[in-house]
C-alpha atoms as a PDB file:
ATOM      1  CA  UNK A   1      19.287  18.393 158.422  1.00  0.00           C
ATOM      2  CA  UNK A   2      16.021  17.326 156.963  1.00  0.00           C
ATOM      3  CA  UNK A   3      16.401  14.573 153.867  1.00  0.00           C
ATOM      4  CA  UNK A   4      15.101  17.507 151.584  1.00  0.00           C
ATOM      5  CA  UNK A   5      17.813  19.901 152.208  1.00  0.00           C
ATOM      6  CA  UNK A   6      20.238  16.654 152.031  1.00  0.00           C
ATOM      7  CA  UNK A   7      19.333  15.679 148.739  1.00  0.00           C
ATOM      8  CA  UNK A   8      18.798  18.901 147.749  1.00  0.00           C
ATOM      9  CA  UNK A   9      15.069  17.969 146.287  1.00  0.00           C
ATOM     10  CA  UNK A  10      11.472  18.827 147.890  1.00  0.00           C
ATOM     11  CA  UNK A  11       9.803  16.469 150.387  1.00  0.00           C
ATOM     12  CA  UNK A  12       7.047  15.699 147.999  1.00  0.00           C
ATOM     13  CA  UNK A  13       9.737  14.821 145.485  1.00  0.00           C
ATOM     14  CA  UNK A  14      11.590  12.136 147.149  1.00  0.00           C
ATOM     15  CA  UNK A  15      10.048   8.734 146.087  1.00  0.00           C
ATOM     16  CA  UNK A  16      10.636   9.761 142.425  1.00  0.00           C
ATOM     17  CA  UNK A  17      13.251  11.413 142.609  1.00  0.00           C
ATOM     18  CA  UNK A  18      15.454   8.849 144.663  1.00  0.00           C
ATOM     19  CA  UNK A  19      15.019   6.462 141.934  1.00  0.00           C
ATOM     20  CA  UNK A  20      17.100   9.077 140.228  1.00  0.00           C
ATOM     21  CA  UNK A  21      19.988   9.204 143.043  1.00  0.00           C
ATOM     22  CA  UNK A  22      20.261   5.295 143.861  1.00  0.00           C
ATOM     23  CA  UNK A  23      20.596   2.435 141.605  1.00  0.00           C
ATOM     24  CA  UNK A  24      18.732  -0.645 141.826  1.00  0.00           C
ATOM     25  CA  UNK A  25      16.686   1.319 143.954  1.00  0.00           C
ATOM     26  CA  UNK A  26      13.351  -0.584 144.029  1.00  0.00           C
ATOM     27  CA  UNK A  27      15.163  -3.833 143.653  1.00  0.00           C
ATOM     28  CA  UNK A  28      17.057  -3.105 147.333  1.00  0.00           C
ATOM     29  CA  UNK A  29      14.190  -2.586 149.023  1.00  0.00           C
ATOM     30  CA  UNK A  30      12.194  -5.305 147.761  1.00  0.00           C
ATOM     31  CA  UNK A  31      15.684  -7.292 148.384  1.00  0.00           C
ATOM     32  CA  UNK A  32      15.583  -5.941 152.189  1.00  0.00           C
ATOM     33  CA  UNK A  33      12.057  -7.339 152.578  1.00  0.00           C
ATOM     34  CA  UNK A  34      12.148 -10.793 150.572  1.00  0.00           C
ATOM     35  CA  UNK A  35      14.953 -11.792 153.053  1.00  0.00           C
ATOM     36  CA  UNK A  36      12.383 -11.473 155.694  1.00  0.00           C
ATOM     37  CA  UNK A  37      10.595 -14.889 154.796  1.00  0.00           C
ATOM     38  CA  UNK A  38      13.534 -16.261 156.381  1.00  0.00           C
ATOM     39  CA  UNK A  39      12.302 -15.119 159.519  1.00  0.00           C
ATOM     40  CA  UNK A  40      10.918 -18.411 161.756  1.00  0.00           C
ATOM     41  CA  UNK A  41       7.600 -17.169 163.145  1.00  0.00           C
ATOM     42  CA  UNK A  42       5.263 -14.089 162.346  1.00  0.00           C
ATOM     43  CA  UNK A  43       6.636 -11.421 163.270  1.00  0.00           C
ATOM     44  CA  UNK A  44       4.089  -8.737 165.190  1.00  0.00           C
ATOM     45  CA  UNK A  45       6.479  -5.259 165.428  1.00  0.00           C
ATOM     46  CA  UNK A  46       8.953  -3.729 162.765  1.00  0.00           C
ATOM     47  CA  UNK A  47      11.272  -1.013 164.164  1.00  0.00           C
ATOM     48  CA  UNK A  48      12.355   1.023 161.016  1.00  0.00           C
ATOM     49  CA  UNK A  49      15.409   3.401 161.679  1.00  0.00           C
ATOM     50  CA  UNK A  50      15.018   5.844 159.584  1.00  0.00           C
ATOM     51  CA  UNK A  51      11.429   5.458 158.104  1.00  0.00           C
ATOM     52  CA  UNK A  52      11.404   8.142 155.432  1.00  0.00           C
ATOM     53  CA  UNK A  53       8.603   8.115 153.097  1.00  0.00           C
ATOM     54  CA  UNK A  54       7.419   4.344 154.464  1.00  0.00           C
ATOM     55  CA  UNK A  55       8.496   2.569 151.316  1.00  0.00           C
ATOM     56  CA  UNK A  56      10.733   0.229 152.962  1.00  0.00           C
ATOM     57  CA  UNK A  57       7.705  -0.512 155.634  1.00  0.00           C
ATOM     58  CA  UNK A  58       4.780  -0.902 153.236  1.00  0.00           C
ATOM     59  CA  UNK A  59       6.874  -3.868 151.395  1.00  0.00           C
ATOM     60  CA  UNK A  60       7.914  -5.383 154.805  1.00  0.00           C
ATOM     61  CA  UNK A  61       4.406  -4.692 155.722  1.00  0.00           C
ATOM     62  CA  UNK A  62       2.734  -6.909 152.724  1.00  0.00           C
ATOM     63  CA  UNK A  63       5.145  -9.870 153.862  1.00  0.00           C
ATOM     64  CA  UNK A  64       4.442  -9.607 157.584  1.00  0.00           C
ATOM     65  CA  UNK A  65       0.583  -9.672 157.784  1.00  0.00           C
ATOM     66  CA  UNK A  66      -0.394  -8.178 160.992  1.00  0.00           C
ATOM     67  CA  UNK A  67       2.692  -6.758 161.634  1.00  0.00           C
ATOM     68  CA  UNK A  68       2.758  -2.810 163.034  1.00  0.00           C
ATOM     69  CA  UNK A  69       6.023  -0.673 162.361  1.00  0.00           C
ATOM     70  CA  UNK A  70       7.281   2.123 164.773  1.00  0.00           C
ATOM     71  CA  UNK A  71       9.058   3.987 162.892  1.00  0.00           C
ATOM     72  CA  UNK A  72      11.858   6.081 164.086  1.00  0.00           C
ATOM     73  CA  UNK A  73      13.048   9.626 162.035  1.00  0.00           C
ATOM     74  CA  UNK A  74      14.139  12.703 162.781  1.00  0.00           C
ATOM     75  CA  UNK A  75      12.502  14.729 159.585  1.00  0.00           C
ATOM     76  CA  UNK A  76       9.016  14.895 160.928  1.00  0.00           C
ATOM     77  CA  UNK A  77       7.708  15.670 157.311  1.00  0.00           C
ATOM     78  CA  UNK A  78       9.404  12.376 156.126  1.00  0.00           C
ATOM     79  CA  UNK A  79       6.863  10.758 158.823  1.00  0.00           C
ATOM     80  CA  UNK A  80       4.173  12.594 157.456  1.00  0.00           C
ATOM     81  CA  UNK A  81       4.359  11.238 154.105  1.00  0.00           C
ATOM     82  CA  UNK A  82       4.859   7.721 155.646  1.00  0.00           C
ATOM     83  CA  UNK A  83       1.803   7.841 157.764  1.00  0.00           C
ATOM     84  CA  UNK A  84      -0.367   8.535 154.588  1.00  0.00           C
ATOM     85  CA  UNK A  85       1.355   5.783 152.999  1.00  0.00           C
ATOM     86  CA  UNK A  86       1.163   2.847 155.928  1.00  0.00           C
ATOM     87  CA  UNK A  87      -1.740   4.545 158.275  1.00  0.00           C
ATOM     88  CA  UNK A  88      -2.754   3.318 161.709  1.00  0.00           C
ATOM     89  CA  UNK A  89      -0.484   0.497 161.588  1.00  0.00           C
ATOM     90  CA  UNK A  90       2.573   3.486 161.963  1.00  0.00           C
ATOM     91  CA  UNK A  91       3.510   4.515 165.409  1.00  0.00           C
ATOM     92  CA  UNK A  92       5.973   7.363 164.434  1.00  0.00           C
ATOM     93  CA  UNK A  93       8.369   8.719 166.592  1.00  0.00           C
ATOM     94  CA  UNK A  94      10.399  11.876 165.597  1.00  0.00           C
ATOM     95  CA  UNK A  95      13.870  11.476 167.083  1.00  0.00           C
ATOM     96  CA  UNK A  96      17.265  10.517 166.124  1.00  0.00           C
ATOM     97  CA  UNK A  97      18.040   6.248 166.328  1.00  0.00           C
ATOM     98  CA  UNK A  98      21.184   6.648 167.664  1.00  0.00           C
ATOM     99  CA  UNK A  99      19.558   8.166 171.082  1.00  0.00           C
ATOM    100  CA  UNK A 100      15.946   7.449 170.641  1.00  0.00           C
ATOM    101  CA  UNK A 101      15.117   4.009 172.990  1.00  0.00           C
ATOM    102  CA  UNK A 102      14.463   1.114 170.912  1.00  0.00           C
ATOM    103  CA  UNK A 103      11.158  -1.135 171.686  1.00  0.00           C
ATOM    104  CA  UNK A 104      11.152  -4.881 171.851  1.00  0.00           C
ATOM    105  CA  UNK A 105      10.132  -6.203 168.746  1.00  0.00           C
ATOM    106  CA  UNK A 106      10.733  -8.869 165.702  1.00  0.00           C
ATOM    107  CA  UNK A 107      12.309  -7.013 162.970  1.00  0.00           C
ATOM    108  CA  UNK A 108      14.699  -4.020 162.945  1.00  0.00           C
ATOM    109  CA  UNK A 109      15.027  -2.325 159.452  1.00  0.00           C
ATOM    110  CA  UNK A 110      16.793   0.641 158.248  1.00  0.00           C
ATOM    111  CA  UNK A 111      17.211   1.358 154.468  1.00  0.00           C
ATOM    112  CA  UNK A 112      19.848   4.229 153.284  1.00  0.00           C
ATOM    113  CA  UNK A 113      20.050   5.606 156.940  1.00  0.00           C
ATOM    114  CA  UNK A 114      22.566   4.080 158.822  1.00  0.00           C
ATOM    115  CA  UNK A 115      25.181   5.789 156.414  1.00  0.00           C
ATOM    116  CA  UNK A 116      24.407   8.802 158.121  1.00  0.00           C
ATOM    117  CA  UNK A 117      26.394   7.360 161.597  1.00  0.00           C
ATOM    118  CA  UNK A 118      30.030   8.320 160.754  1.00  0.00           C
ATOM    119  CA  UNK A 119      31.378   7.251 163.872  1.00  0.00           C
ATOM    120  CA  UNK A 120      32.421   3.162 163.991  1.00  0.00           C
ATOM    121  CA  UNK A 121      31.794   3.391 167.689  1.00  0.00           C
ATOM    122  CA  UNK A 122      28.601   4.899 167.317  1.00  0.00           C
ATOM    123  CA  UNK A 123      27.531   2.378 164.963  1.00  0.00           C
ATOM    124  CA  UNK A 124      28.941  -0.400 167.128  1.00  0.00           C
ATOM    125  CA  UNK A 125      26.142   0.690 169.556  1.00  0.00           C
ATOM    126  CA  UNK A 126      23.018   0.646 167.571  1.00  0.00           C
ATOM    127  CA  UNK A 127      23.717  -2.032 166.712  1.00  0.00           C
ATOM    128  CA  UNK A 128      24.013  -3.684 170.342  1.00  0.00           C
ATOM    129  CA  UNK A 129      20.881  -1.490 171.116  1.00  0.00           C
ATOM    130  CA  UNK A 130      19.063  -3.657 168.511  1.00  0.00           C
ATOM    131  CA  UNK A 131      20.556  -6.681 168.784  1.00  0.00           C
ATOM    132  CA  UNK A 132      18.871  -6.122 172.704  1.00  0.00           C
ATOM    133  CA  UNK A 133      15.225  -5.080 171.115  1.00  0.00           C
ATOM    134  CA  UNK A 134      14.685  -8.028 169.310  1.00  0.00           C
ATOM    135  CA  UNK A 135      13.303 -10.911 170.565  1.00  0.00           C
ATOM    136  CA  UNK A 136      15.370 -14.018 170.070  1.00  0.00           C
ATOM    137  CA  UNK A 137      14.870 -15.317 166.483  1.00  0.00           C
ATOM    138  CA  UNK A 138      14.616 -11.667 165.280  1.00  0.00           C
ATOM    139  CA  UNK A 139      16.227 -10.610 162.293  1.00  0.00           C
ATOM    140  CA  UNK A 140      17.482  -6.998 161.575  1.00  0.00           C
ATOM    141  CA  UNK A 141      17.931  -5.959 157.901  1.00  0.00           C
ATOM    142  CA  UNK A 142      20.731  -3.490 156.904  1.00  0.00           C
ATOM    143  CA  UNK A 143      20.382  -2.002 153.073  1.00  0.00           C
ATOM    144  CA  UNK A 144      22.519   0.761 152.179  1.00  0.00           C
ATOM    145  CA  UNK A 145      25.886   1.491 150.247  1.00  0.00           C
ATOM    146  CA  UNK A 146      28.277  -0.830 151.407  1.00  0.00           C
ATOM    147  CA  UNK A 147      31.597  -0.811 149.846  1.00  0.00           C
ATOM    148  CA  UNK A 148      33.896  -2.919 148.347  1.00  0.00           C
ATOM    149  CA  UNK A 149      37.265  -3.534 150.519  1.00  0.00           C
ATOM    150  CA  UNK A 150      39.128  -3.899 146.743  1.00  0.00           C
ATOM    151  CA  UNK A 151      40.419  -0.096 145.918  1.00  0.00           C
ATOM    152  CA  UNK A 152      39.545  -1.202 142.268  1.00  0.00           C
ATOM    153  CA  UNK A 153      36.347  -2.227 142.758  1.00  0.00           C
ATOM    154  CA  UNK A 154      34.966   0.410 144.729  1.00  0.00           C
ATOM    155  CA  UNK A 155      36.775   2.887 141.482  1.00  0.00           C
ATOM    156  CA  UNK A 156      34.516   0.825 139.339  1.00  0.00           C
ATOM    157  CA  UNK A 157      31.069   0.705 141.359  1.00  0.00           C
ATOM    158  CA  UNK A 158      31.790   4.589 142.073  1.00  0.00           C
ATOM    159  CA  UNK A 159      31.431   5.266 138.168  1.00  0.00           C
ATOM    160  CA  UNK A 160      28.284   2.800 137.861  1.00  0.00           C
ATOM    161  CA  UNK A 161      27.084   5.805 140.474  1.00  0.00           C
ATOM    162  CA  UNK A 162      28.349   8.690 138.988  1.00  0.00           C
ATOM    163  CA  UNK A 163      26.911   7.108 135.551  1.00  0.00           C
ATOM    164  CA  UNK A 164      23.400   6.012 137.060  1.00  0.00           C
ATOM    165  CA  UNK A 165      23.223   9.565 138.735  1.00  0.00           C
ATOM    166  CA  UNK A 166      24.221  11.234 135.181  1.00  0.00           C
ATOM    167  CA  UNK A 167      21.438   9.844 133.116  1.00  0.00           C
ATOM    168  CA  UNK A 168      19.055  11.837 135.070  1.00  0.00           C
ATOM    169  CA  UNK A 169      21.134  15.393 135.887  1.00  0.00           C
ATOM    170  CA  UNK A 170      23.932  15.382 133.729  1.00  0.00           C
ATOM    171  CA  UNK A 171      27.702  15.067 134.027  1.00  0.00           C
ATOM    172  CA  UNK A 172      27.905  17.981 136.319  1.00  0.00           C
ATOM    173  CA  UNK A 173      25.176  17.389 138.264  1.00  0.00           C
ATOM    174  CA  UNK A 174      26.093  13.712 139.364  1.00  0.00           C
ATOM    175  CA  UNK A 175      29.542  15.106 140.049  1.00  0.00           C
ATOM    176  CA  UNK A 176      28.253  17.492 142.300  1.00  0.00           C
ATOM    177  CA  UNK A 177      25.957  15.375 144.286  1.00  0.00           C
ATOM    178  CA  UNK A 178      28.799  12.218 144.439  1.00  0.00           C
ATOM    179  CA  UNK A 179      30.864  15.416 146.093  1.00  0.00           C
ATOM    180  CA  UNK A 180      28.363  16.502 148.605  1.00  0.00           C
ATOM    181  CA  UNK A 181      27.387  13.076 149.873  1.00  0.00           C
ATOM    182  CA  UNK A 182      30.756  12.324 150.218  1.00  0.00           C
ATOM    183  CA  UNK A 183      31.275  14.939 152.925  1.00  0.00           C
ATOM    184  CA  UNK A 184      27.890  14.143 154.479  1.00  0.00           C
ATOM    185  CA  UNK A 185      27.743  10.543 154.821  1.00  0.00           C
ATOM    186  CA  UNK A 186      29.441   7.891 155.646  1.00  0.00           C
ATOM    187  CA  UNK A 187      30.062   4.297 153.400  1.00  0.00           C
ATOM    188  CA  UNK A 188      32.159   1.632 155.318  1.00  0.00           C
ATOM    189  CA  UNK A 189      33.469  -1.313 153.648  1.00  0.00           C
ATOM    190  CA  UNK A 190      30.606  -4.407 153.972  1.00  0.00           C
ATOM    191  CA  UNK A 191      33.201  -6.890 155.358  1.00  0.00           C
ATOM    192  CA  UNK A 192      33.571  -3.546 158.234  1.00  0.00           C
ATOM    193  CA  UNK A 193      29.501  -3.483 158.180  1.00  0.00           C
ATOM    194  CA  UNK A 194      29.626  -7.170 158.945  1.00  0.00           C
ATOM    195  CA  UNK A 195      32.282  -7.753 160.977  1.00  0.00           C
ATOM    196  CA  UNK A 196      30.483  -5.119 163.691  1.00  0.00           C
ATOM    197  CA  UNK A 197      26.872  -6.687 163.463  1.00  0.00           C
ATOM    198  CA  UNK A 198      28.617 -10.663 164.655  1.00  0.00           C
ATOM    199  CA  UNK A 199      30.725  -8.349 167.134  1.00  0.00           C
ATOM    200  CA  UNK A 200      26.753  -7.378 168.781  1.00  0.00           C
ATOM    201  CA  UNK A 201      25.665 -10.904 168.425  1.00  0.00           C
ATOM    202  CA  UNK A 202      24.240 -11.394 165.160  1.00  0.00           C
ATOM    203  CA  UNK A 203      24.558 -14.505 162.938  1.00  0.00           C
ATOM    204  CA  UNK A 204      25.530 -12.794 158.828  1.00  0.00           C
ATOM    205  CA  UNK A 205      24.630 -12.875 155.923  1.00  0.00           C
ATOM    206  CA  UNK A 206      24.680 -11.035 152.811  1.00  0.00           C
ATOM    207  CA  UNK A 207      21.179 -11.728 150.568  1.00  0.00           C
ATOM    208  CA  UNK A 208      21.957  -9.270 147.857  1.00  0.00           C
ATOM    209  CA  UNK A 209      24.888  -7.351 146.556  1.00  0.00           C
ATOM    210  CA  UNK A 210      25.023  -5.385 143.741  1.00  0.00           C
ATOM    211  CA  UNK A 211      28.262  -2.727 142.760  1.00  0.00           C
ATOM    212  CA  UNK A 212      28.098  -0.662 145.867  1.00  0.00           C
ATOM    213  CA  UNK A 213      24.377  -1.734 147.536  1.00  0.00           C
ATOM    214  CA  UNK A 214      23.626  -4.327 149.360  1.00  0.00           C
ATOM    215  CA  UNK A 215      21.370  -6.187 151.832  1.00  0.00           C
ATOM    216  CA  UNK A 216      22.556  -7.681 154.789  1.00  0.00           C
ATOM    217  CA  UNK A 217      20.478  -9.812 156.599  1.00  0.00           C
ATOM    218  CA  UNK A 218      21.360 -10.546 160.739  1.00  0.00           C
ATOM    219  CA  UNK A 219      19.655 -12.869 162.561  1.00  0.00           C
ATOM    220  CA  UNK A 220      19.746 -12.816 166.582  1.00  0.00           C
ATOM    221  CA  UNK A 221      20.492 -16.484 167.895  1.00  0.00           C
ATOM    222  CA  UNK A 222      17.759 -18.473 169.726  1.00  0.00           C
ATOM    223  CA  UNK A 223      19.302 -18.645 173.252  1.00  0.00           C
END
């Protein structure tokens, strides 16, 4: 399924309208790509999972000077709109990132995609797959919808959604969308989302959490 039909909007439409869909939006990703100064030496390739429209890149790209992204998606007019945004500095590659072979590189990045794995085992494997990319020192950045283990909490961050989402398409609308992302994708817990990035080697942390969203930064260990 392209990310048009999935969010039910046109491909042109997607950088403004996911501003309408996901709170904090602009604040994750620049979030997901201020945690990369943490990072201990320039970093020269960016593997995005899930490029999208390149937004995610561009801001990783204006921190990492000299850095090139390959960027992985399986929507090739997603890639389109993200090689007019980042240029020659793209290699794109339509495929899926749960199959598609992952270079060596410095930074691994995906940014609302990963929710689309449903399977924990499946999950478990990308993220082995780039935990063996990166070169040692590399960091991989995780920035999605990561819920809260507390069944009251997540109650409470699901109507901060439902509320965010109403502002722009009305009661009805947001309850529709909340419905059919629900039976599309797939939110684990962040304490899950953490415990299986240290299970494939990582060292965790969480650099940004707000109601549902968050950043997690991993770093792979100097041997």
């Amino acid at each position: 399924m392209s990310v048009a039909s999935h969010l039910k909007i046109r491909t042109d439409e997607y950088d403004q309208q996911i501003l309408t869909f996901i709170p904090f939006y602009d604040e994750i990703l620049d979030a997901a790509a201020t945690a990369l100064d943490a990072l201990e030496r320039p970093a020269k390739v960016i593997l995005d999972l899930g490029t999208g429209s390149g937004a995610l890149a561009a801001r990783c790209l204006a921190r990492l000077k000299g850095a090139r992204v390959v960027g992985i998606d399986a929507d090739p007019a997603m890639l389109a709109m993200a090689e007019q945004r980042l240029g020659k500095v793209l290699t794109p590659v339509v495929g899926h990132f749960e199959s598609t072979p992952f270079p060596t590189c410095d930074v691994v990045t995906a940014s609302f995609s990963l929710h689309h794995v449903a399977e924990p085992s499946v999950k478990q494997r990308i993220f082995r797959k780039a935990f063996a990319a990166l070169r040692p020192g590399g960091m991989l950045i995780d920035a999605d919808c990561l819920t809260a283990a507390s069944p009251r909490l997540r109650a409470r961050h699901h109507a901060l959604w439902r509320d965010h989402l109403a502002m722009s398409h009305g009661a009805a609308g947001a309850k529709k969308f909340l419905a059919a992302w629900a039976g599309e994708d797939t939110y684990f817990p962040i304490d899950v989302e953490t415990a299986q990035l240290r299970k494939a080697g990582f060292v965790v942390d969480v650099t940004w959490r707000r109601a549902s969203f968050a950043v997690v930064a991993a770093v792979k260990p100097r041997a």
